[in-house]
N, C-alpha and C. Protein backbone atom coordinates (compact mmCIF):
# COMPACT_ATOMS: atom_id res chain seq x y z
N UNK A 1 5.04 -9.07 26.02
CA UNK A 1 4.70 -8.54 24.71
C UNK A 1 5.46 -9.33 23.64
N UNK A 2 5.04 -9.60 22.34
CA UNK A 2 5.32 -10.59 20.96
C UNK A 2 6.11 -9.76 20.22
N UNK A 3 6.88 -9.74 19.93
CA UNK A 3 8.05 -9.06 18.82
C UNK A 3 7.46 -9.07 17.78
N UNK A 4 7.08 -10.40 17.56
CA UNK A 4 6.01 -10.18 15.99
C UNK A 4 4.65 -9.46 16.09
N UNK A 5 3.85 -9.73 17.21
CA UNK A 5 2.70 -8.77 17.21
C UNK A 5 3.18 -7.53 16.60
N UNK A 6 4.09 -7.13 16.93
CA UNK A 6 4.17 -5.34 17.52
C UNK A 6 4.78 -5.00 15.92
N UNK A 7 5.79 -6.09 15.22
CA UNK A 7 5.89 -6.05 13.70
C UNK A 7 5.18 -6.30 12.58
N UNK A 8 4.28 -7.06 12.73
CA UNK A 8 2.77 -7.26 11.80
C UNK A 8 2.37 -5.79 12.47
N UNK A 9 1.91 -5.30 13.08
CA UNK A 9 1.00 -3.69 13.43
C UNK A 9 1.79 -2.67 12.97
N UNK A 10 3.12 -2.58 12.66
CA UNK A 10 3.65 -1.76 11.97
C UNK A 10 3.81 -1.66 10.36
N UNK A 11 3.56 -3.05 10.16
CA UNK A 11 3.36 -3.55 8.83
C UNK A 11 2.36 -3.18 8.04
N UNK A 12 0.88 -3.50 9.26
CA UNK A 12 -0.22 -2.95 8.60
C UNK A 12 -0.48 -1.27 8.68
N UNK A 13 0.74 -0.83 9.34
CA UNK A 13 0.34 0.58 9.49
C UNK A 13 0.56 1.40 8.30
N UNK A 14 1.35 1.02 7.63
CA UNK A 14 2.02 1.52 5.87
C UNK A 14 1.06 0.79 5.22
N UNK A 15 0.43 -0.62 5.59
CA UNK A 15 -0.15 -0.98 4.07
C UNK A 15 -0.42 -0.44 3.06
N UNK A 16 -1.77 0.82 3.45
CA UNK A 16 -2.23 1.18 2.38
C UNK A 16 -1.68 1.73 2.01
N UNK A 17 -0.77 3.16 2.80
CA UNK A 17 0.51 4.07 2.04
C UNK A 17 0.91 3.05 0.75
N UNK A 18 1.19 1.73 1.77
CA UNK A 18 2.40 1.36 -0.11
C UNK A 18 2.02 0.90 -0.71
N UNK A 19 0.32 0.42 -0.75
CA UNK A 19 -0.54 -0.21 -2.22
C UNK A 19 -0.86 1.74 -2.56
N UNK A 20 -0.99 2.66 -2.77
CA UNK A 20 -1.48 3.13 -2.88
C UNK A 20 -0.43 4.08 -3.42
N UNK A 21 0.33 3.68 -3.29
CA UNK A 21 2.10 4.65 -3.85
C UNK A 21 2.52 3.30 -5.16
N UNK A 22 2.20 2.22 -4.72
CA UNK A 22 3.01 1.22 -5.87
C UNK A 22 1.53 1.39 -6.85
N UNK A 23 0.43 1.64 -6.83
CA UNK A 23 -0.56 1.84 -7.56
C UNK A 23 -0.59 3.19 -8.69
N UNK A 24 0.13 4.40 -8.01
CA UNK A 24 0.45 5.72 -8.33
C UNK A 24 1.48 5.71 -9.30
N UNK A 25 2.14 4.07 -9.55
CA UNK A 25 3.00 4.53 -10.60
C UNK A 25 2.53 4.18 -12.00
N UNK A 26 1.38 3.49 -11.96
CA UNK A 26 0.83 2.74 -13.02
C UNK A 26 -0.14 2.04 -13.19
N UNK A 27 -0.93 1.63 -13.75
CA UNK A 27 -2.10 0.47 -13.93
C UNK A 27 -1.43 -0.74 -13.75
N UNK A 28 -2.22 -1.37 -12.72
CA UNK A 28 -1.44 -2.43 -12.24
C UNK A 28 -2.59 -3.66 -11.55
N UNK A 29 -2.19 -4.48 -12.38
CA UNK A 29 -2.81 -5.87 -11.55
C UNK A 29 -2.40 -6.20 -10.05
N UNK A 30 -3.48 -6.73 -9.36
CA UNK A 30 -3.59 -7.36 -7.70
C UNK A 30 -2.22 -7.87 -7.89
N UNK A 31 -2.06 -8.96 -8.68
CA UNK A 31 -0.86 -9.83 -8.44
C UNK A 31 0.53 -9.28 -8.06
N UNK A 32 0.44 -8.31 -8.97
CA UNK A 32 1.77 -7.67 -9.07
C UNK A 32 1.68 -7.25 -8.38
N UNK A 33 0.66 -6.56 -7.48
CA UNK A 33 1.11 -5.78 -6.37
C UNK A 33 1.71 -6.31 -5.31
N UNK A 34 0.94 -7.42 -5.09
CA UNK A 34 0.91 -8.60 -4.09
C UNK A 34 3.09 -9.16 -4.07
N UNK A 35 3.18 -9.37 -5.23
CA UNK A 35 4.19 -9.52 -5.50
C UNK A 35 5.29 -8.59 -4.93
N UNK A 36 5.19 -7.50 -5.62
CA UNK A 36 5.82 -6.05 -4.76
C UNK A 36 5.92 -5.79 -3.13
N UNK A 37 4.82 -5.75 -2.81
CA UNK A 37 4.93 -6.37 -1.33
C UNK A 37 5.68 -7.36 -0.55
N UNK A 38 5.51 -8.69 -1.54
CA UNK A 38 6.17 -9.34 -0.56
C UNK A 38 7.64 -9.01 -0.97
N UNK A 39 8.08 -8.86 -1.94
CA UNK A 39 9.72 -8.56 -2.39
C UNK A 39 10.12 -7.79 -1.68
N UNK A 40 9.46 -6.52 -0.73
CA UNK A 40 9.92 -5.29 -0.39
C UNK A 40 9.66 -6.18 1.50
N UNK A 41 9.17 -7.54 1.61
CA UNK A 41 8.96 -8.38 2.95
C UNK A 41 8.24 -6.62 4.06
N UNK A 42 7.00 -7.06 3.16
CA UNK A 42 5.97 -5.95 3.96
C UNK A 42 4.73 -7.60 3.83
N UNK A 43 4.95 -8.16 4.46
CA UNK A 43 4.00 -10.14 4.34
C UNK A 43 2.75 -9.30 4.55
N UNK A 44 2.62 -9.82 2.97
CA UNK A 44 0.97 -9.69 2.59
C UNK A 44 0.62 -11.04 1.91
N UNK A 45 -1.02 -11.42 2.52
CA UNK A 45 -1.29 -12.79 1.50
C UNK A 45 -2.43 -11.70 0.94
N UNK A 46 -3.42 -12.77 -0.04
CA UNK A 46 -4.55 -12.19 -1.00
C UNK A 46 -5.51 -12.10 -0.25
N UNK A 47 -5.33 -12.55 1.14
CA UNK A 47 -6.98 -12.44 2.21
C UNK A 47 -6.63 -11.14 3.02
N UNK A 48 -5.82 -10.61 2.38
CA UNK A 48 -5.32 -9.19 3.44
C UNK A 48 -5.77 -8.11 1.74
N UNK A 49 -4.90 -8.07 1.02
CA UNK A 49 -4.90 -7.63 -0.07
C UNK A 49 -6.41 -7.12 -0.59
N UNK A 50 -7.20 -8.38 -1.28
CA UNK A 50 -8.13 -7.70 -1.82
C UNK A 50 -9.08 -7.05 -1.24
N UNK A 51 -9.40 -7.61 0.37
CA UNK A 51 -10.71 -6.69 1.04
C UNK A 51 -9.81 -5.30 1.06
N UNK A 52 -8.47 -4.66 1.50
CA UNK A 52 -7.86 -3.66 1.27
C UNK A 52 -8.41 -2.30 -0.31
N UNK A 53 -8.36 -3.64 -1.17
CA UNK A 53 -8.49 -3.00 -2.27
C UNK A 53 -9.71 -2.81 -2.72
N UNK A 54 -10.67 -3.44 -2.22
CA UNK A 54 -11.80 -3.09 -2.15
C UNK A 54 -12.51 -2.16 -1.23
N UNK A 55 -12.50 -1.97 -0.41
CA UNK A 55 -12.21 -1.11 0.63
C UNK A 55 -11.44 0.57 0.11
N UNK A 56 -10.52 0.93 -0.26
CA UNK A 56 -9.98 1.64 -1.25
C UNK A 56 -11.00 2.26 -2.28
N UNK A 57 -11.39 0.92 -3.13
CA UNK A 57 -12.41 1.42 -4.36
C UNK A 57 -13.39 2.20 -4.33
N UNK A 58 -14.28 1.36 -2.80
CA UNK A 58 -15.43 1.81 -2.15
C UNK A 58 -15.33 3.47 -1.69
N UNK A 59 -14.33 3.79 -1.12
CA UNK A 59 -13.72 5.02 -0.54
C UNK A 59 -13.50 6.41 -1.82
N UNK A 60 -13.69 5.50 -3.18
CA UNK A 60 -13.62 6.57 -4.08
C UNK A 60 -12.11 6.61 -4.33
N UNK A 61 -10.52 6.44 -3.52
CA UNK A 61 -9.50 5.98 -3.70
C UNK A 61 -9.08 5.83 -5.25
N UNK A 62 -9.79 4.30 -5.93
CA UNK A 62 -9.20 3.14 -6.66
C UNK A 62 -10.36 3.62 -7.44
N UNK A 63 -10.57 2.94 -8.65
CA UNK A 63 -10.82 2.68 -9.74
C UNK A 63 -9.96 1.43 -10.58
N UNK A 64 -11.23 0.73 -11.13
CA UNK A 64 -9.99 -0.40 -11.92
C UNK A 64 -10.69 0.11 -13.60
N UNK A 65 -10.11 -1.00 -14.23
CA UNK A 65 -9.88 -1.34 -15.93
C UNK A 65 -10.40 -3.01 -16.15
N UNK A 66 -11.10 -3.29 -16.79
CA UNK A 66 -11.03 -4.75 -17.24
C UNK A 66 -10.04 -4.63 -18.51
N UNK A 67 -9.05 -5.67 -18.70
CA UNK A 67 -7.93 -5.63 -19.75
C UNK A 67 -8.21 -7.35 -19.82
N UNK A 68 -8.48 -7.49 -21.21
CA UNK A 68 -8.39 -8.81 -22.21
C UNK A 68 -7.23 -9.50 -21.66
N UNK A 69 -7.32 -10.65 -21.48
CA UNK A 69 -5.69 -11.41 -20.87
C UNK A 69 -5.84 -12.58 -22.56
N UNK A 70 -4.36 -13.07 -22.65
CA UNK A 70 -4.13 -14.09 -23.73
C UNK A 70 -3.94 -14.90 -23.02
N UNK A 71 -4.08 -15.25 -21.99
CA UNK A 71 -3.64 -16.70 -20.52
C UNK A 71 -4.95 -16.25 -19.99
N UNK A 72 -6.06 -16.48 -20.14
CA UNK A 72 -7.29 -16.50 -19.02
C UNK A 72 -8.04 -15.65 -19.38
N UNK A 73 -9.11 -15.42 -17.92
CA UNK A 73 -10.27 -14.57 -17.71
C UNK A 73 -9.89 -12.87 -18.05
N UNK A 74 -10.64 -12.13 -17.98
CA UNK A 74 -10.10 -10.78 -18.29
C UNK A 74 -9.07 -10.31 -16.69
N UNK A 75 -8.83 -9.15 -16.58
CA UNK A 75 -7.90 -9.07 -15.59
C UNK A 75 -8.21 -7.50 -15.27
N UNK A 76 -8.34 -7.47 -13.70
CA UNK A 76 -8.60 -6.32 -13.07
C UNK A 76 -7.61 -5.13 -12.47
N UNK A 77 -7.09 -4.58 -13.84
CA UNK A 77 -6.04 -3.66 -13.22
C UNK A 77 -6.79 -2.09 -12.62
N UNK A 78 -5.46 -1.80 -11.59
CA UNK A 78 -6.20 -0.69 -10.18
C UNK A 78 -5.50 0.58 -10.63
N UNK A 79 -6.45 1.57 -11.00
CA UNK A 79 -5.50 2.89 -10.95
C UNK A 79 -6.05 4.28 -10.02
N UNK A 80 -5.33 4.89 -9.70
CA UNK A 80 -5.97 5.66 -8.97
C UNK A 80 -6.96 6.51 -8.69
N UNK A 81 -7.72 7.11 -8.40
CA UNK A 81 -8.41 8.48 -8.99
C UNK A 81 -7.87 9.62 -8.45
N UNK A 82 -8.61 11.26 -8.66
CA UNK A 82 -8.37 12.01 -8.62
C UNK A 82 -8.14 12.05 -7.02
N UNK A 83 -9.42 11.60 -6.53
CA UNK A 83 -9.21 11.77 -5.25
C UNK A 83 -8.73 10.87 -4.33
N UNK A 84 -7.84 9.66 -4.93
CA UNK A 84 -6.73 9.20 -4.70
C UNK A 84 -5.45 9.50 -4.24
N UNK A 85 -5.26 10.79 -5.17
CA UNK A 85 -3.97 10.83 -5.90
C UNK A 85 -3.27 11.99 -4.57
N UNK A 86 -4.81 12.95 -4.25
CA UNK A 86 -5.44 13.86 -3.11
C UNK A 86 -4.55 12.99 -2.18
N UNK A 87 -5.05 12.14 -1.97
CA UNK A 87 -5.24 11.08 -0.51
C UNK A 87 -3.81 10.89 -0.39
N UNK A 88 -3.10 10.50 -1.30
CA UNK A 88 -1.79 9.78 -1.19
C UNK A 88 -0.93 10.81 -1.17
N UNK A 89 -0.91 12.23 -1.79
CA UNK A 89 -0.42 12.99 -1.11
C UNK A 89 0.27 13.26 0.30
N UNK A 90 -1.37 13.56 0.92
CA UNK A 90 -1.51 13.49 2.39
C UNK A 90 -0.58 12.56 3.06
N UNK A 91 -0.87 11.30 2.84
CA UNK A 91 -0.37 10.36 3.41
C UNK A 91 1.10 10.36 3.27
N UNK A 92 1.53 11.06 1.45
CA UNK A 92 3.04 11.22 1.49
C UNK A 92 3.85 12.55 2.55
N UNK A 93 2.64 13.31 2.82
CA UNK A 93 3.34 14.31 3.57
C UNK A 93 3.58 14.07 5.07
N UNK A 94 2.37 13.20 5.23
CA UNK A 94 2.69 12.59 6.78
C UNK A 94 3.97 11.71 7.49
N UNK A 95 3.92 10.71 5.92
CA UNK A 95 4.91 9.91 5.94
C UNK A 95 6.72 10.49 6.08
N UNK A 96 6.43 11.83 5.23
CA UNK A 96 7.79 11.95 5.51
C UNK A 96 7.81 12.68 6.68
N UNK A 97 7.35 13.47 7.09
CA UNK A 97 7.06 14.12 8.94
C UNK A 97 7.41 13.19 9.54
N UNK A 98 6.76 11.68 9.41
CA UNK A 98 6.63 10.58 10.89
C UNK A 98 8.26 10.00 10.82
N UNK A 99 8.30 9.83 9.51
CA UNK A 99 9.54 8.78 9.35
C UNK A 99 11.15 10.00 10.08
N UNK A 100 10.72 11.24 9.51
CA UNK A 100 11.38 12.02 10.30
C UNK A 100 12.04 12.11 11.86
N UNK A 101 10.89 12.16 12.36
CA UNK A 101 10.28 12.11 13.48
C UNK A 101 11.11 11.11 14.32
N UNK A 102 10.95 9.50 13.61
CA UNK A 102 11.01 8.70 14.31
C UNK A 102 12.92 8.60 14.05
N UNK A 103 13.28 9.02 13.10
CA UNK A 103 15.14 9.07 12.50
C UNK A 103 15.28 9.92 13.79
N UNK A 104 14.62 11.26 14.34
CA UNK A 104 15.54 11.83 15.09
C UNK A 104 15.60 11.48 16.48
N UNK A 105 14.37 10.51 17.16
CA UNK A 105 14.72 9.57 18.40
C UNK A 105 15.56 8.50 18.21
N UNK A 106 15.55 7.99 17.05
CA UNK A 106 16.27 6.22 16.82
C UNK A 106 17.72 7.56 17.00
N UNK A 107 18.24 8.59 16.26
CA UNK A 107 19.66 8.66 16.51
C UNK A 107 20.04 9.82 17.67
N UNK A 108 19.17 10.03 18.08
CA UNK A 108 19.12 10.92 19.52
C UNK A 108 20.10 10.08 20.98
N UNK A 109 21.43 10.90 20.72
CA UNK A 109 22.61 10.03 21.60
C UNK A 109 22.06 10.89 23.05
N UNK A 110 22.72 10.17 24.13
CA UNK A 110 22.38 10.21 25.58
C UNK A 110 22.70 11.59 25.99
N UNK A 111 22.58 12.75 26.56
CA UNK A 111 23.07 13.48 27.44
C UNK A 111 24.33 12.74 28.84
């Protein structure tokens, strides 16, 4: 078994949790998100990213904004919807259960 396999599959297992929590704080461009990601070394490129975020949109999730740029084309910022906001909930309540979950085997000493 690959050490990295098994760490990319854990990686993608939060993805959307954390586009979808770093999205919840604000109207926010791809880039930046993209950016956020990798700073927080959750390795995301833009061929992972946008089918994600499209995917999302499609789901009723996302909603974007076209916003005028002074450097370029217009620019597609992502904000959530209602039944987003639903979704990420969920996912926040799971998240803290699992992460729970998994704190009390990682410090579970021997008998």
């Amino acid at each position: 078994m690959n050490v990295e396999n098994a760490q990319v599959q854990m990686r993608k297992g939060i993805l959307e949790y954390c586009i979808l929590q770093i999205i919840s704080r604000s109207e926010i461009y791809a880039s930046e998100i993209l950016e956020e990601l990798i700073s927080a070394k959750i390795m995301v490129v833009e061929g992972t990213l946008y089918p994600l975020l499209t995917r999302l949109k499609n789901a009723e999730l996302l909603d974007y904004n076209w916003v005028e740029s002074t450097s370029g084309p217009p620019r597609k910022y992502y904000v959530l919807t209602e039944k987003g906001k639903l979704f990420l909930d969920e996912l926040a309540s799971t998240w803290t259960e699992l992460s729970g979950s998994v704190e009390t085997i990682i410090n579970k000493t021997s008998n």
